[in-house]
C-alpha atoms as a PDB file:
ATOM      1  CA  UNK A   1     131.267 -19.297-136.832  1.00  0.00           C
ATOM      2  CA  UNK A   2     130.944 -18.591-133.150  1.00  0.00           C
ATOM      3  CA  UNK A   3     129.581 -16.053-131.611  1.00  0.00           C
ATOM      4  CA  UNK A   4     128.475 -15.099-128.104  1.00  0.00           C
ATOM      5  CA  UNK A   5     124.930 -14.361-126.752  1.00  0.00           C
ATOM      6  CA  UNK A   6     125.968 -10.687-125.697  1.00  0.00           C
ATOM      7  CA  UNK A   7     126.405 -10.007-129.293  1.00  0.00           C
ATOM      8  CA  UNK A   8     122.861 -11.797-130.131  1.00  0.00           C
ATOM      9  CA  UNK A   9     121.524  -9.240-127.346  1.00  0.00           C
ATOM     10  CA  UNK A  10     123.396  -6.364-128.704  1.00  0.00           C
ATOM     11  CA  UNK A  11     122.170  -6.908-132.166  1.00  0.00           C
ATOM     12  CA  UNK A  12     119.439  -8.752-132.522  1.00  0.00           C
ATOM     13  CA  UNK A  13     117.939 -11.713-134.507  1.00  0.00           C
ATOM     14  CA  UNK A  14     119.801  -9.465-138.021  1.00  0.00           C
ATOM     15  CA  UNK A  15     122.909 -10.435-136.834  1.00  0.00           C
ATOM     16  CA  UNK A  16     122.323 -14.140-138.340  1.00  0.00           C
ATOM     17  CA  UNK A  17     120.908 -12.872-141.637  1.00  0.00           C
ATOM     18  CA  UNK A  18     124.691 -11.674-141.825  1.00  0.00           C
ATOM     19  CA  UNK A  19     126.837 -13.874-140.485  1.00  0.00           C
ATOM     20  CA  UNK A  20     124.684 -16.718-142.208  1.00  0.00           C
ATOM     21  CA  UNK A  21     125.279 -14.841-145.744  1.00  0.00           C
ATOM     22  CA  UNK A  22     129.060 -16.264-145.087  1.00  0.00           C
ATOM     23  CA  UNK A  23     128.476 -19.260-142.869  1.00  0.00           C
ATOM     24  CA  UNK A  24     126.560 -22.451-142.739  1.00  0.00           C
ATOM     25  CA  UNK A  25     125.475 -22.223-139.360  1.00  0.00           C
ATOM     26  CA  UNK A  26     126.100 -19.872-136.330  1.00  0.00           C
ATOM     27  CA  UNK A  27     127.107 -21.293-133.041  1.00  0.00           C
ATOM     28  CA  UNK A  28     126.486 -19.397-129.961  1.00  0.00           C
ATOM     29  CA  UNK A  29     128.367 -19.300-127.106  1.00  0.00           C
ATOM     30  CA  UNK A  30     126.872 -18.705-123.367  1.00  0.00           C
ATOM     31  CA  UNK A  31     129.738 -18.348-120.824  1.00  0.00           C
ATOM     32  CA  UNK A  32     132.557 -19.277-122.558  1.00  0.00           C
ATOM     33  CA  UNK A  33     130.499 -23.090-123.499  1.00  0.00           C
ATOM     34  CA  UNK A  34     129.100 -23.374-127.130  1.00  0.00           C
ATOM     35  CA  UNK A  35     125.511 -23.932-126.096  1.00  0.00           C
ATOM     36  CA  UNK A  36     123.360 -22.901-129.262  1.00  0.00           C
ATOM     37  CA  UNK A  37     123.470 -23.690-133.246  1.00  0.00           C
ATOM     38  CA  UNK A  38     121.430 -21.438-135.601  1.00  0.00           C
ATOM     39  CA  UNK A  39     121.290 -22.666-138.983  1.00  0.00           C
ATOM     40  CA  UNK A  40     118.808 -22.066-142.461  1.00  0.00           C
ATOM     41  CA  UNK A  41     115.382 -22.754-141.924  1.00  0.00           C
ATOM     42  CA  UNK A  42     115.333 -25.199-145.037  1.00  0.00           C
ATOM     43  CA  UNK A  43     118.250 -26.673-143.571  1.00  0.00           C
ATOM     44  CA  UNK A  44     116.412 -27.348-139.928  1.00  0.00           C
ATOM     45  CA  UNK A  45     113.411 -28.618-142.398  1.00  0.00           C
ATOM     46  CA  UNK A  46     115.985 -31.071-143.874  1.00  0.00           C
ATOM     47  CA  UNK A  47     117.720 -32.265-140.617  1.00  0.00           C
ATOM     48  CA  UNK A  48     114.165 -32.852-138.938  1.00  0.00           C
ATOM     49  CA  UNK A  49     112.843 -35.088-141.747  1.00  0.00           C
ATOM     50  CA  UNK A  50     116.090 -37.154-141.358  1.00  0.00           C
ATOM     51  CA  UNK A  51     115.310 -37.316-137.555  1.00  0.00           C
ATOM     52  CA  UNK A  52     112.048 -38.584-138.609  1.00  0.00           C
ATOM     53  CA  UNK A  53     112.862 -41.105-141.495  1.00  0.00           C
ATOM     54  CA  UNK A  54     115.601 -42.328-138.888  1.00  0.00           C
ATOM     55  CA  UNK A  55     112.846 -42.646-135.799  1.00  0.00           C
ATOM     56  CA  UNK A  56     110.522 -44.668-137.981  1.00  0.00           C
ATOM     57  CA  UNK A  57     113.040 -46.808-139.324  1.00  0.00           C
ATOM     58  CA  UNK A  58     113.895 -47.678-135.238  1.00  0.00           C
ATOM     59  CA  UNK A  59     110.112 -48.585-134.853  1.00  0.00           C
ATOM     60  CA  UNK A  60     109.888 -50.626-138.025  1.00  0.00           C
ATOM     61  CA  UNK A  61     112.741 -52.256-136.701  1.00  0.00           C
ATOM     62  CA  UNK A  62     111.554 -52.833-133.078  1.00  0.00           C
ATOM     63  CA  UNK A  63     108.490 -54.211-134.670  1.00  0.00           C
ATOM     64  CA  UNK A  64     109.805 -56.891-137.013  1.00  0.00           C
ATOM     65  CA  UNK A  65     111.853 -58.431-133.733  1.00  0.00           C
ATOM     66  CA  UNK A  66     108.532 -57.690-132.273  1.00  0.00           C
ATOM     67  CA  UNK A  67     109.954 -55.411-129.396  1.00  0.00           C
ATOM     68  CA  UNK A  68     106.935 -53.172-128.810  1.00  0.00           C
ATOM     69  CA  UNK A  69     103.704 -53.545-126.132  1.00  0.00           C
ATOM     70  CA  UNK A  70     100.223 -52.632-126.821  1.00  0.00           C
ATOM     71  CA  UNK A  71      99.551 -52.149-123.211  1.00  0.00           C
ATOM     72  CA  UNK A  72      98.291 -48.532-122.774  1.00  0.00           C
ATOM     73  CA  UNK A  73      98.698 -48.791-118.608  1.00  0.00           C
ATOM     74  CA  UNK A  74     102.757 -49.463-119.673  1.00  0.00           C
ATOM     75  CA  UNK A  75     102.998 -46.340-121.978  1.00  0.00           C
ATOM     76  CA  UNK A  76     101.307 -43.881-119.928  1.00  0.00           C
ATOM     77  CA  UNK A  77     103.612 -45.294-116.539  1.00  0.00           C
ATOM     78  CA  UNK A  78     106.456 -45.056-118.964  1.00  0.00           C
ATOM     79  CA  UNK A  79     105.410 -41.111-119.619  1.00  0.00           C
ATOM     80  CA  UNK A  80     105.034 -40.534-116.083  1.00  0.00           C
ATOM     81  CA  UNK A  81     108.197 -41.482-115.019  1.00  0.00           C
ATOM     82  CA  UNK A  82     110.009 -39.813-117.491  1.00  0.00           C
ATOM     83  CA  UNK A  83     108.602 -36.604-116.844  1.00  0.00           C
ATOM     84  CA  UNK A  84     109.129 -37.139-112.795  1.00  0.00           C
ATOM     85  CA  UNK A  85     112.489 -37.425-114.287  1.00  0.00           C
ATOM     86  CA  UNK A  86     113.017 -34.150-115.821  1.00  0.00           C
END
């Protein structure tokens, strides 16, 4: 379901303990562009520890081909620049 961030103003965070009652998650929409997704918290907890299981099993991966550094000089010019980036 989609709905727009005037009605999230208008109504407040109750609006998605209804519209969630009927709905799976709750898309909201910010000048006329679907921008948001509310969905259960025990659903977030479930897509985050998929995130995670699916991160480490990148790094195990990078690790057996041996594609990692343990140069600390690399990772902290690596953080820089990305932030600069942002």
């Amino acid at each position: 379901m989609t709905i727009t961030a005037s009605e999230v103003k208008a109504k407040g965070v109750s609006l998605f303990e209804k519209v969630l009652d009927g709905f799976n998650d709750v898309i909201i929409n910010v000048r006329g562009k679907d921008k948001y997704c509310v969905i259960p918290f025990e659903e977030y907890e479930e897509y985050r520890a998929y995130k995670l299981e699916k991160a480490h099993k990148e790094v195990m991966k990078d690790i057996e081909k041996g594609d990692y550094h343990t140069d600390l000089n690399r990772h902290f010019t690596a953080i820089e620049e990305a932030i600069s980036n942002d």
